[in-house]
Protein backbone atom coordinates (compact mmCIF):
# COMPACT_ATOMS: atom_id res chain seq x y z
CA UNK A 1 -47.16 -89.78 134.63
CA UNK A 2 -47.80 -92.52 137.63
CA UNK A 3 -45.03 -95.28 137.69
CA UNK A 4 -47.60 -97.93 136.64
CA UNK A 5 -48.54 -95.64 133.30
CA UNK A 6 -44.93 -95.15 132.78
CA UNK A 7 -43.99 -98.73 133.21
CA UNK A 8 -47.10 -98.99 130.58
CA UNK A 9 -44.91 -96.99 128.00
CA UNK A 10 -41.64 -98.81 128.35
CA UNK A 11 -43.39 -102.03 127.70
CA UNK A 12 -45.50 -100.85 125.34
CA UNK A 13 -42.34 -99.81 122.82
CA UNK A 14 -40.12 -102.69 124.36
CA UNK A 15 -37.52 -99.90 125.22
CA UNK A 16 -35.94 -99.29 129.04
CA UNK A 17 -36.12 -95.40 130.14
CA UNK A 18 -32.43 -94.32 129.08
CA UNK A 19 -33.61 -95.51 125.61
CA UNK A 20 -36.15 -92.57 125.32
CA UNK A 21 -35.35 -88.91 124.57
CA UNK A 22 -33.98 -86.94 127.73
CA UNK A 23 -35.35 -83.81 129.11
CA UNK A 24 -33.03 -82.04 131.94
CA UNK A 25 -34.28 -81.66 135.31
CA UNK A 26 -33.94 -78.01 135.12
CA UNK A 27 -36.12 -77.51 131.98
CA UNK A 28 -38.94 -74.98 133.24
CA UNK A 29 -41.60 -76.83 132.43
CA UNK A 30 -40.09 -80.24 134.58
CA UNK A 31 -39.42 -77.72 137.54
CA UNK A 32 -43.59 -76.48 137.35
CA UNK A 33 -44.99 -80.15 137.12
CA UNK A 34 -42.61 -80.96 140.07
CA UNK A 35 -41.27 -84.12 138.33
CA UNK A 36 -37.76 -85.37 139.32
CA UNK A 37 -34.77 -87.07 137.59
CA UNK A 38 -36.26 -90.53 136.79
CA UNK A 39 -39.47 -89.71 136.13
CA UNK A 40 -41.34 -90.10 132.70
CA UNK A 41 -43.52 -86.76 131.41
CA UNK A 42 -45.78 -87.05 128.30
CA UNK A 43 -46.52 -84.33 126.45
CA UNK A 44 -48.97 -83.86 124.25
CA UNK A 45 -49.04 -81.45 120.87
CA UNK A 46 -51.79 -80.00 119.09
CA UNK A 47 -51.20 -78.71 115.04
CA UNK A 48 -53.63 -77.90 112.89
CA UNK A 49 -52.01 -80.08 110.50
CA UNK A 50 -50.59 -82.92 112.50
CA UNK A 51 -53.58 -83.60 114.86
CA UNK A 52 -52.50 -84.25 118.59
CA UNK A 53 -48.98 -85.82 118.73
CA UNK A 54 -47.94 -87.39 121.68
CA UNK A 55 -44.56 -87.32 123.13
CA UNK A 56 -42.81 -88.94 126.04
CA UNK A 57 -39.48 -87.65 128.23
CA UNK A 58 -37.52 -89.32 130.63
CA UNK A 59 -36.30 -86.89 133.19
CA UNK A 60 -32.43 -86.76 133.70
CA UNK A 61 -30.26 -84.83 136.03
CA UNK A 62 -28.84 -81.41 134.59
CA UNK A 63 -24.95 -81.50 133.55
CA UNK A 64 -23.23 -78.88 133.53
């Protein structure tokens, strides 16, 4: 997501970033898209019963 679309979805649920779920910086999938600790991803589901679903990650550095 751009900053301004990500700033969209913290204002949109009246939340700040570390108030969203986490997803480490060295999940596969944060490591293909390229996106960096700090970042925002959205990711979107598709179920045959549920529809799309759309979900949205803030990126966090790895701990050990």
């Amino acid at each position: 997501m751009t900053k301004d679309e990500a700033a969209q979805v913290v204002a949109r649920f009246n939340a700040s970033p570390s108030q969203f779920p986490y997803i480490q910086s060295t999940d596969s999938i944060v490591k293909e898209i390229g996106a960096k600790p700090g970042d925002f991803v959205r990711i979107t589901r598709t179920s045959e019963t549920a529809g799309t679903s759309v979900y949205y990650r803030y990126v966090v550095e790895a701990r050990d």
